[in-house]
C-alpha atoms as a PDB file:
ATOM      1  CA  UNK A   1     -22.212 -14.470  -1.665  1.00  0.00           C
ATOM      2  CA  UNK A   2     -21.942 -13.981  -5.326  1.00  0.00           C
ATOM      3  CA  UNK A   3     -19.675 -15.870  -8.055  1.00  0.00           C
ATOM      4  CA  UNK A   4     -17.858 -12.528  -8.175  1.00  0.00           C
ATOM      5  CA  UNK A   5     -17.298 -12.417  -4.439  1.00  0.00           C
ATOM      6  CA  UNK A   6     -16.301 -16.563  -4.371  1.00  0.00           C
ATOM      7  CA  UNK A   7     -13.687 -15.785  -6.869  1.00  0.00           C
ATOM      8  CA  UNK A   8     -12.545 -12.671  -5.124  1.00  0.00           C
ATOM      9  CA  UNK A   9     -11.488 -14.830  -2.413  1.00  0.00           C
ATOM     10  CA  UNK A  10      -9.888 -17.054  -4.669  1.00  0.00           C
ATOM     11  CA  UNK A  11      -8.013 -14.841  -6.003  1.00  0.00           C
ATOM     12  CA  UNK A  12      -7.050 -13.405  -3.129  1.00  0.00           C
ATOM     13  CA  UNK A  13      -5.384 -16.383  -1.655  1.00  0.00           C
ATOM     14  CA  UNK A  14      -4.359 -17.397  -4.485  1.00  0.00           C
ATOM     15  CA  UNK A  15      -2.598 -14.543  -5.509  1.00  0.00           C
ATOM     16  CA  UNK A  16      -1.085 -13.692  -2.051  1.00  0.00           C
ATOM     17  CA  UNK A  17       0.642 -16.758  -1.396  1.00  0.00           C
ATOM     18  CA  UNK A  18       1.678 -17.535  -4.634  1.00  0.00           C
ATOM     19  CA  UNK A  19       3.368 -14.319  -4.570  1.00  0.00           C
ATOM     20  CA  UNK A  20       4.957 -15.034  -1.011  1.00  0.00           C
ATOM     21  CA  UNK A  21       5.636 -17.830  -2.479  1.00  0.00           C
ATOM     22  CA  UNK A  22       7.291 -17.106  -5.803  1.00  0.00           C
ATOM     23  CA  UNK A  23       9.516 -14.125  -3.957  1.00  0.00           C
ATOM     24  CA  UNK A  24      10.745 -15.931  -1.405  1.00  0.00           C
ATOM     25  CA  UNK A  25      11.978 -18.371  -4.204  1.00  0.00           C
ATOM     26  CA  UNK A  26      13.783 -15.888  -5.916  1.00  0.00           C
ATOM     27  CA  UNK A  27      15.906 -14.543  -3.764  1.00  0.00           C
ATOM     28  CA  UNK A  28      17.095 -17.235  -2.614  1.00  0.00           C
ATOM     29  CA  UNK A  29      17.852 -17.928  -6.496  1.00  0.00           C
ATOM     30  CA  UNK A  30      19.316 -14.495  -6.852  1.00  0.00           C
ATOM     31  CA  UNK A  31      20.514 -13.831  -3.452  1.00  0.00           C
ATOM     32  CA  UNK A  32      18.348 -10.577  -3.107  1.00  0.00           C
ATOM     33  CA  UNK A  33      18.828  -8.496  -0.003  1.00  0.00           C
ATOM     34  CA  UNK A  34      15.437  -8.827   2.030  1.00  0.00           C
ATOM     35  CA  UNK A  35      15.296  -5.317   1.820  1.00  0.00           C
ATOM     36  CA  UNK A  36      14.697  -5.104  -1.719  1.00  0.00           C
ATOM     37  CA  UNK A  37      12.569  -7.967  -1.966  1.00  0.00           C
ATOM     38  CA  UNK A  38      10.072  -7.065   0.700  1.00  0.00           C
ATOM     39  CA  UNK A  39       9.727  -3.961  -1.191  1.00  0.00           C
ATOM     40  CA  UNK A  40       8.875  -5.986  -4.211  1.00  0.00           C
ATOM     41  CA  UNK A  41       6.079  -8.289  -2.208  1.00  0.00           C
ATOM     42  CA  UNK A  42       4.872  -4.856  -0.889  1.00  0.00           C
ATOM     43  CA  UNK A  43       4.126  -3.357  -4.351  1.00  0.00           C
ATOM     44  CA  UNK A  44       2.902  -7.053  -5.396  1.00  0.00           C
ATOM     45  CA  UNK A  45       0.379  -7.239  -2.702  1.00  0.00           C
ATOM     46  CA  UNK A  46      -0.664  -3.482  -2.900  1.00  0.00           C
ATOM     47  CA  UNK A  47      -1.608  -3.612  -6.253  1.00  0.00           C
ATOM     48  CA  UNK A  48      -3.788  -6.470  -5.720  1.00  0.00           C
ATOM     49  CA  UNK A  49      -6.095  -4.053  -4.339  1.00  0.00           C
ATOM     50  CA  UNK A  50      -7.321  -3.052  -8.060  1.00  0.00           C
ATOM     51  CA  UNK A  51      -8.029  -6.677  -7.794  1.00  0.00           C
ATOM     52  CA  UNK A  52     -10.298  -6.703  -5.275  1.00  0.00           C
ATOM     53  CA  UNK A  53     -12.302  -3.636  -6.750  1.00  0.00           C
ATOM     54  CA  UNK A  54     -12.924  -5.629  -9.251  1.00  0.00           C
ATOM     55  CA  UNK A  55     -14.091  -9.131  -8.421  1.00  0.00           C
ATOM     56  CA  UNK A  56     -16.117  -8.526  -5.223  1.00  0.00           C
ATOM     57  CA  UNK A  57     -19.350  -7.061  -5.418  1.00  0.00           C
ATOM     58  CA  UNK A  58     -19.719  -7.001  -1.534  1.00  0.00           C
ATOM     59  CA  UNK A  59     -17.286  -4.424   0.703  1.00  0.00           C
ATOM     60  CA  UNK A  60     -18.091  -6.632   3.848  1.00  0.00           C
ATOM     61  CA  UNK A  61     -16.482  -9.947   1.951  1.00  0.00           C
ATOM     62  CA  UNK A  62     -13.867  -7.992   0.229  1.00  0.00           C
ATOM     63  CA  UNK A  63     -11.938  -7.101   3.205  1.00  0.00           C
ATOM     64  CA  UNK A  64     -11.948 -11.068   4.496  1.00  0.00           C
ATOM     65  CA  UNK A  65      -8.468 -11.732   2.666  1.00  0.00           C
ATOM     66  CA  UNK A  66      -6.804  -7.903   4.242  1.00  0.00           C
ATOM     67  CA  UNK A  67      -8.372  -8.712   7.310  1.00  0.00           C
ATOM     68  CA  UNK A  68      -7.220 -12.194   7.963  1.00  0.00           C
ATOM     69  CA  UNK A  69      -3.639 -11.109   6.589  1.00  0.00           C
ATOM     70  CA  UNK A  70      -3.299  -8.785   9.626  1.00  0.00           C
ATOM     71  CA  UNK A  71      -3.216 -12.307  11.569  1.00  0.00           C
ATOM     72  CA  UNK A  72      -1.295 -14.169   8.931  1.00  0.00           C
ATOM     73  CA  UNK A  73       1.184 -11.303   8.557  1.00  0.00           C
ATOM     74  CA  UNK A  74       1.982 -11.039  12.563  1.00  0.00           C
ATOM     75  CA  UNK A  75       2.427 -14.976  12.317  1.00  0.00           C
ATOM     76  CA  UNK A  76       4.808 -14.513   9.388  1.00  0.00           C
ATOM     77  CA  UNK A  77       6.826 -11.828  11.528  1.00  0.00           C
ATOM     78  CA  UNK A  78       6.559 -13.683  14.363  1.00  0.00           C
ATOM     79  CA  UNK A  79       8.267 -16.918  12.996  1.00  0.00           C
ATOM     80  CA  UNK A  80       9.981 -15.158  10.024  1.00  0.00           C
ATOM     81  CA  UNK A  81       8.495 -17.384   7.499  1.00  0.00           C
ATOM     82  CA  UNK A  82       9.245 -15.607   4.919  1.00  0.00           C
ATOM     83  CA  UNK A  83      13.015 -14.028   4.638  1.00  0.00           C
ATOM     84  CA  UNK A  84      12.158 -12.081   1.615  1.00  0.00           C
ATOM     85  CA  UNK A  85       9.166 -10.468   3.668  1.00  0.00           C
ATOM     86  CA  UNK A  86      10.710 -10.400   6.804  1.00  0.00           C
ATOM     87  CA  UNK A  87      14.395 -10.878   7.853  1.00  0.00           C
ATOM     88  CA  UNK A  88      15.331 -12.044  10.891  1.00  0.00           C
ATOM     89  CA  UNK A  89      17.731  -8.992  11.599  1.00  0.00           C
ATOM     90  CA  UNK A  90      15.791  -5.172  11.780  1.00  0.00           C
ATOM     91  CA  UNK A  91      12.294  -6.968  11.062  1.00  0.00           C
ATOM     92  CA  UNK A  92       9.122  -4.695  11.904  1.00  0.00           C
ATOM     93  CA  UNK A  93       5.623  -4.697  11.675  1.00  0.00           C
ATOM     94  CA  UNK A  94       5.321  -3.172   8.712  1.00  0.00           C
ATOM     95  CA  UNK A  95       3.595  -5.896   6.678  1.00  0.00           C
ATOM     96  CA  UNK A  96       0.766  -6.325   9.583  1.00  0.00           C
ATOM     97  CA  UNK A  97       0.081  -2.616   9.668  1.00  0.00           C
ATOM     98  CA  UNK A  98      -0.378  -2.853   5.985  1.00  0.00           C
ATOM     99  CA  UNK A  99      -2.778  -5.419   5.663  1.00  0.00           C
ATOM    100  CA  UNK A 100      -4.789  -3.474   8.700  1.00  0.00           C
ATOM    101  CA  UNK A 101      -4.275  -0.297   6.632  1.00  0.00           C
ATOM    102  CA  UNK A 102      -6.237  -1.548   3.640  1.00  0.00           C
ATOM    103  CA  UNK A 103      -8.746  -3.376   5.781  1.00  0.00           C
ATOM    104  CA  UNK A 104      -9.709  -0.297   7.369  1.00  0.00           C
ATOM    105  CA  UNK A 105      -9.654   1.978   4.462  1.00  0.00           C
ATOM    106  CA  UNK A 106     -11.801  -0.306   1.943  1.00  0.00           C
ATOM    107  CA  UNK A 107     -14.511  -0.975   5.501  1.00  0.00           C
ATOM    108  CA  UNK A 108     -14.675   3.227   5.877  1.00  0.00           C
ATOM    109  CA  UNK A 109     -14.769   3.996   2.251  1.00  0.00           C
ATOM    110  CA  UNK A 110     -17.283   1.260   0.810  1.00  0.00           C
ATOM    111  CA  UNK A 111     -19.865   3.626  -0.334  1.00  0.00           C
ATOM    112  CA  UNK A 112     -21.702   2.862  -3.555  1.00  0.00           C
ATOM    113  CA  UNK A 113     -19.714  -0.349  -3.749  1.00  0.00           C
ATOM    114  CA  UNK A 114     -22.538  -2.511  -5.245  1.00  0.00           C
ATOM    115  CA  UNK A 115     -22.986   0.016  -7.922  1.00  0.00           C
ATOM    116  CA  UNK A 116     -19.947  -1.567 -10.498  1.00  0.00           C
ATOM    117  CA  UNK A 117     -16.654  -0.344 -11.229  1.00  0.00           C
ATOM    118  CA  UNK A 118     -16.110   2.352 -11.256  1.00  0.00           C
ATOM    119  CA  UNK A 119     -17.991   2.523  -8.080  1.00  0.00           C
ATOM    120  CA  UNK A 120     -18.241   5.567  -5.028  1.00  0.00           C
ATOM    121  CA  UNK A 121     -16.232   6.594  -2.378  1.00  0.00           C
ATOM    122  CA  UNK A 122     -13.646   3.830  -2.679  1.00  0.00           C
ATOM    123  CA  UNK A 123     -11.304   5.873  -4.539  1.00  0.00           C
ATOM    124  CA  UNK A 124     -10.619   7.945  -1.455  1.00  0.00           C
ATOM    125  CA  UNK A 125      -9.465   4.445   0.340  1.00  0.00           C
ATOM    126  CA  UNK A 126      -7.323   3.406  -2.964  1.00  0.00           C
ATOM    127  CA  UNK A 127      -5.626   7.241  -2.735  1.00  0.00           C
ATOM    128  CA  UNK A 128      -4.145   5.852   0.472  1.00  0.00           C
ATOM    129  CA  UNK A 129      -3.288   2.641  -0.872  1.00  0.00           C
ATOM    130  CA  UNK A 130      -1.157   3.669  -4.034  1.00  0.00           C
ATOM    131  CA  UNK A 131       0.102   6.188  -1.999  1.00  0.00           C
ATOM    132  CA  UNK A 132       1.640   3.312   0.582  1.00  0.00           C
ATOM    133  CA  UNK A 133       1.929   1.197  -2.494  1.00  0.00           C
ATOM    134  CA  UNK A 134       4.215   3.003  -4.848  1.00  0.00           C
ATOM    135  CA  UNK A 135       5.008   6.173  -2.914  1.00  0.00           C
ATOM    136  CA  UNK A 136       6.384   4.495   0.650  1.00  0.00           C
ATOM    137  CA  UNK A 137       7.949   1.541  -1.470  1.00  0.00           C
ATOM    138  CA  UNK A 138      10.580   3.237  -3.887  1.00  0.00           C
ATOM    139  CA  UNK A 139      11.068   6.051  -0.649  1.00  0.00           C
ATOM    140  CA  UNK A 140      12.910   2.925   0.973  1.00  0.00           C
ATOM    141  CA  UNK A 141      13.994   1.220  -2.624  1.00  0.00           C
ATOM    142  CA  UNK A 142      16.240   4.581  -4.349  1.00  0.00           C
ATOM    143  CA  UNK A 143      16.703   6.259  -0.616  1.00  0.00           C
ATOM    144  CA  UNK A 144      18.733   2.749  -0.018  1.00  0.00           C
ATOM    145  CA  UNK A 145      20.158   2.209  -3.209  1.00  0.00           C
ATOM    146  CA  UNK A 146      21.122   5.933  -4.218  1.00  0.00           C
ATOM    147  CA  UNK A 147      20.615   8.415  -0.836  1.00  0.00           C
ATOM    148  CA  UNK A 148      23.418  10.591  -0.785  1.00  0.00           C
ATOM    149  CA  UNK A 149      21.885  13.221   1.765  1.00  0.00           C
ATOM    150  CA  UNK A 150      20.819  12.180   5.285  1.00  0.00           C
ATOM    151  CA  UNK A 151      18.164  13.916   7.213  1.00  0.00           C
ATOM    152  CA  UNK A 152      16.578  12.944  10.910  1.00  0.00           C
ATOM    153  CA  UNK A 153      13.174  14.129  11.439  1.00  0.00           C
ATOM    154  CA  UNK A 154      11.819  12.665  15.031  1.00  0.00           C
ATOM    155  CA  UNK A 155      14.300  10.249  15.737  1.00  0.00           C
ATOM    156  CA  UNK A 156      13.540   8.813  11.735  1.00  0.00           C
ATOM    157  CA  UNK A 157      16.172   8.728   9.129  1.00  0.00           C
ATOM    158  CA  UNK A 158      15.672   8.939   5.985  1.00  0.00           C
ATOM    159  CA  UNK A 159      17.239  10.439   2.622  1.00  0.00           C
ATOM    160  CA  UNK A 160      16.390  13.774   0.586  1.00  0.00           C
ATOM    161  CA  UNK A 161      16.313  11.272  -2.809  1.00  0.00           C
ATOM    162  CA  UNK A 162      14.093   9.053  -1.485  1.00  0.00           C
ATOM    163  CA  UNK A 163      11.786  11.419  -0.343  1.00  0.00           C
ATOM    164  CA  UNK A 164      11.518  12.756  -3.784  1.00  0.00           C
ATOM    165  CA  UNK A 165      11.597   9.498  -5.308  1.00  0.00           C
ATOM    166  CA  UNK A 166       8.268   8.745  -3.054  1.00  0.00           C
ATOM    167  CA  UNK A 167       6.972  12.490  -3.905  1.00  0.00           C
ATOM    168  CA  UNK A 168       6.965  11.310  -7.438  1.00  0.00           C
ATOM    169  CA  UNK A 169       5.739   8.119  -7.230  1.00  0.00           C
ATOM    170  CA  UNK A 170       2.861   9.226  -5.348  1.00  0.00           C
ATOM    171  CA  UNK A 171       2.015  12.129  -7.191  1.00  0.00           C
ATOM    172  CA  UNK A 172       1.953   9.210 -10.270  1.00  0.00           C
ATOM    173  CA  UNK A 173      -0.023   7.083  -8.562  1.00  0.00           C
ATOM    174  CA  UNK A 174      -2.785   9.000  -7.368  1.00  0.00           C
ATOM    175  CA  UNK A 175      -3.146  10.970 -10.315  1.00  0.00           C
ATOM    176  CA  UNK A 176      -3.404   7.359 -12.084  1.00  0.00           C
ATOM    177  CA  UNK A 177      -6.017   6.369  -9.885  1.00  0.00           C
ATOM    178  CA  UNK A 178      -7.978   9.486  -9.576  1.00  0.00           C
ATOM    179  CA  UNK A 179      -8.064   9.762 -13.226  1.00  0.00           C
ATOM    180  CA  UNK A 180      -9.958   6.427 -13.479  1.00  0.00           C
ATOM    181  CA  UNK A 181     -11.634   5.772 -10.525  1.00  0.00           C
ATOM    182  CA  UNK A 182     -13.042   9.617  -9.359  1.00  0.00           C
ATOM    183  CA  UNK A 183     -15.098  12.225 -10.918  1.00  0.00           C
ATOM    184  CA  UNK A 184     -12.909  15.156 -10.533  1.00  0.00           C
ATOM    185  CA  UNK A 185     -11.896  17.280 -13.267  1.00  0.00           C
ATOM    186  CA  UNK A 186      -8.228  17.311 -14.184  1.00  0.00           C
ATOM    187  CA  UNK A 187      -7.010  20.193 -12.467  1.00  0.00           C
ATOM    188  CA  UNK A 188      -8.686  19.120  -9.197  1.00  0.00           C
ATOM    189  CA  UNK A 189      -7.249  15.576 -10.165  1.00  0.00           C
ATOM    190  CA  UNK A 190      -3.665  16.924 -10.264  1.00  0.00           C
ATOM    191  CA  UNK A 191      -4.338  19.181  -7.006  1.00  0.00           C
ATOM    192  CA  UNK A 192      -5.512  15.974  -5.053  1.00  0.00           C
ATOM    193  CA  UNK A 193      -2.251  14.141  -6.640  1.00  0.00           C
ATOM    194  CA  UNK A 194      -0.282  16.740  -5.299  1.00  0.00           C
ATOM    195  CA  UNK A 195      -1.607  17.092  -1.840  1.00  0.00           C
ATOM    196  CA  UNK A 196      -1.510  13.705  -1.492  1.00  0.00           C
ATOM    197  CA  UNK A 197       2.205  13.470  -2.617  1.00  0.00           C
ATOM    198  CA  UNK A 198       3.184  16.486   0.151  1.00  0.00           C
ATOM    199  CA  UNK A 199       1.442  14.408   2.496  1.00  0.00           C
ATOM    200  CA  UNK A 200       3.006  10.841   1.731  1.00  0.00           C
ATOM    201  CA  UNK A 201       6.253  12.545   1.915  1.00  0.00           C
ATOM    202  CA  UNK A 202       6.134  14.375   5.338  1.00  0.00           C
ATOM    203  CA  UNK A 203       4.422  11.332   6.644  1.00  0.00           C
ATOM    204  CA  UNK A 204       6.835   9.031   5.377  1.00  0.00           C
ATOM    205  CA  UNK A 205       9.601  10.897   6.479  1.00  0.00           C
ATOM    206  CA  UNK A 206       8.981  10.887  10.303  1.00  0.00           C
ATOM    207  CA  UNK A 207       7.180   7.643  10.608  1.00  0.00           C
ATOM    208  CA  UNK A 208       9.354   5.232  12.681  1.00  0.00           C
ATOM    209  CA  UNK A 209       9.879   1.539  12.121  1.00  0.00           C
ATOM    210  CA  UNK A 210       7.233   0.339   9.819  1.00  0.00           C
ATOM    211  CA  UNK A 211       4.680   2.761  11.013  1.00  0.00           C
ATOM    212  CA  UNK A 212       4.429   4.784   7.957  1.00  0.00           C
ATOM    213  CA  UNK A 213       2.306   1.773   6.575  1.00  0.00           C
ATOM    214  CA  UNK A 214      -0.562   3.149   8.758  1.00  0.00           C
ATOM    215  CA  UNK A 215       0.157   6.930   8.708  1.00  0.00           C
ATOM    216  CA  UNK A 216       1.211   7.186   4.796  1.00  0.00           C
ATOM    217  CA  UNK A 217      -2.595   5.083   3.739  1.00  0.00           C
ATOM    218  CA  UNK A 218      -4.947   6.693   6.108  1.00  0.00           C
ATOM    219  CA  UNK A 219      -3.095  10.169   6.280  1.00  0.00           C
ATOM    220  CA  UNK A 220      -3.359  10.433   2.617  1.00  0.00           C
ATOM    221  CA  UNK A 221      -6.702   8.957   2.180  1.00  0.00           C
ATOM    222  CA  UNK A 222      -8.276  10.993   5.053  1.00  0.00           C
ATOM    223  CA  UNK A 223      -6.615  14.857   4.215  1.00  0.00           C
ATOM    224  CA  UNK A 224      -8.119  13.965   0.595  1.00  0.00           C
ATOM    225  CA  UNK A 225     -11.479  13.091   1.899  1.00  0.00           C
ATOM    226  CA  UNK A 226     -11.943  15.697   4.500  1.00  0.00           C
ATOM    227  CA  UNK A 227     -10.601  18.324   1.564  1.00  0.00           C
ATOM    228  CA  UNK A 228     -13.913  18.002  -0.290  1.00  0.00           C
ATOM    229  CA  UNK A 229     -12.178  16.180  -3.031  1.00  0.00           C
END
């Protein structure tokens, strides 16, 4: 284990449950609707992820603190620690399929990882990730706060505006993170962006009760991957 690896863990902790932490606290400040805030906590801890491309220098240690919150998560749920993670009323297992989402993205895509940052294949996994990240998050946030138009796609309901809202978001996202962390050139950056945006939104939009946590990451990360990009 190197110092970079002992303070990924740190970090990682750290950062998680002070964020847990410092959410839960403010909404019961502000009297935020759990919906919002777990949305909130959900971009927090997803963007952590840049974090842990950073610090560690092993893939094998780096995935300790998303592996072990696959256990603390279901405990969490389970008990409904936290309200502005998970609510007592329409509660699902989102947050544990998200932490196993990254886990198993950052253990299949760790190629090259001891080489520095930017590093190998990991930007395939982190496609996924800022997909779920930004993408799935303001689907739920503006498809709540400003869906007009219903649709049901196998038995899921969701909202034409906040399946555009997480078609742009996406496409932002990945672009972002293709642009800094892959060697394509820009117009096979923006194609990747864009399938990957088309994919986070069909995915999203029949993914029932938490589920799209697992299909929106490794849907994404894998049609990129198997594309050649």
């Amino acid at each position: 284990m190197t110092g970079g690896d002992l303070l990924g863990l740190l970090f990682s902790y750290g950062y998680a449950f002070s964020l847990l932490l410092i959410i839960e606290a403010i909404r019961r400040w502000r009297n935020y609707s759990p919906d919002f805030t777990r949305k909130i906590i959900h971009i927090g801890a997803g963007m952590w992820i840049w974090g842990i491309l950073l610090l560690f220098d092993h893939w094998y240690l780096a995935i300790i603190p998303t592996a072990t919150f696959v256990f603390f998560n279901a405990i969490f749920l389970r008990y409904h620690v936290f309200s502005a993670m998970d609510p007592k009323e329409g509660a699902t297992p989102g947050t544990v399929y998200f932490a196993l989402s990254c886990t198993l993205l950052l253990a299949f895509f760790h190629q090259g990882w001891e080489q520095g940052f930017p590093r190998g294949s990991e930007y395939y996994a982190m496609t996924g990730i800022m997909a779920m990240t930004w993408g799935d998050a303001f689907s739920a946030i503006i498809g709540k706060r400003f869906g007009k138009h219903d649709y049901t796609l196998f038995g899921s309901k969701r909202t034409i505006e906040g399946s555009i809202a997480g078609f742009f978001f996406t496409f932002v996202s990945v672009a972002i993170t293709l642009s800094i962390l892959s060697p394509l050139s820009l117009s096979l950056l923006l194609l990747g962006a864009l399938i990957a945006a088309v994919v986070e939104t069909l995915l999203e939009a029949i993914s029932p009760l938490g589920t799209d946590n697992l299909t929106v990451p490794l849907g994404v990360a894998l049609i990129v991957f198997f594309l050649g990009f």
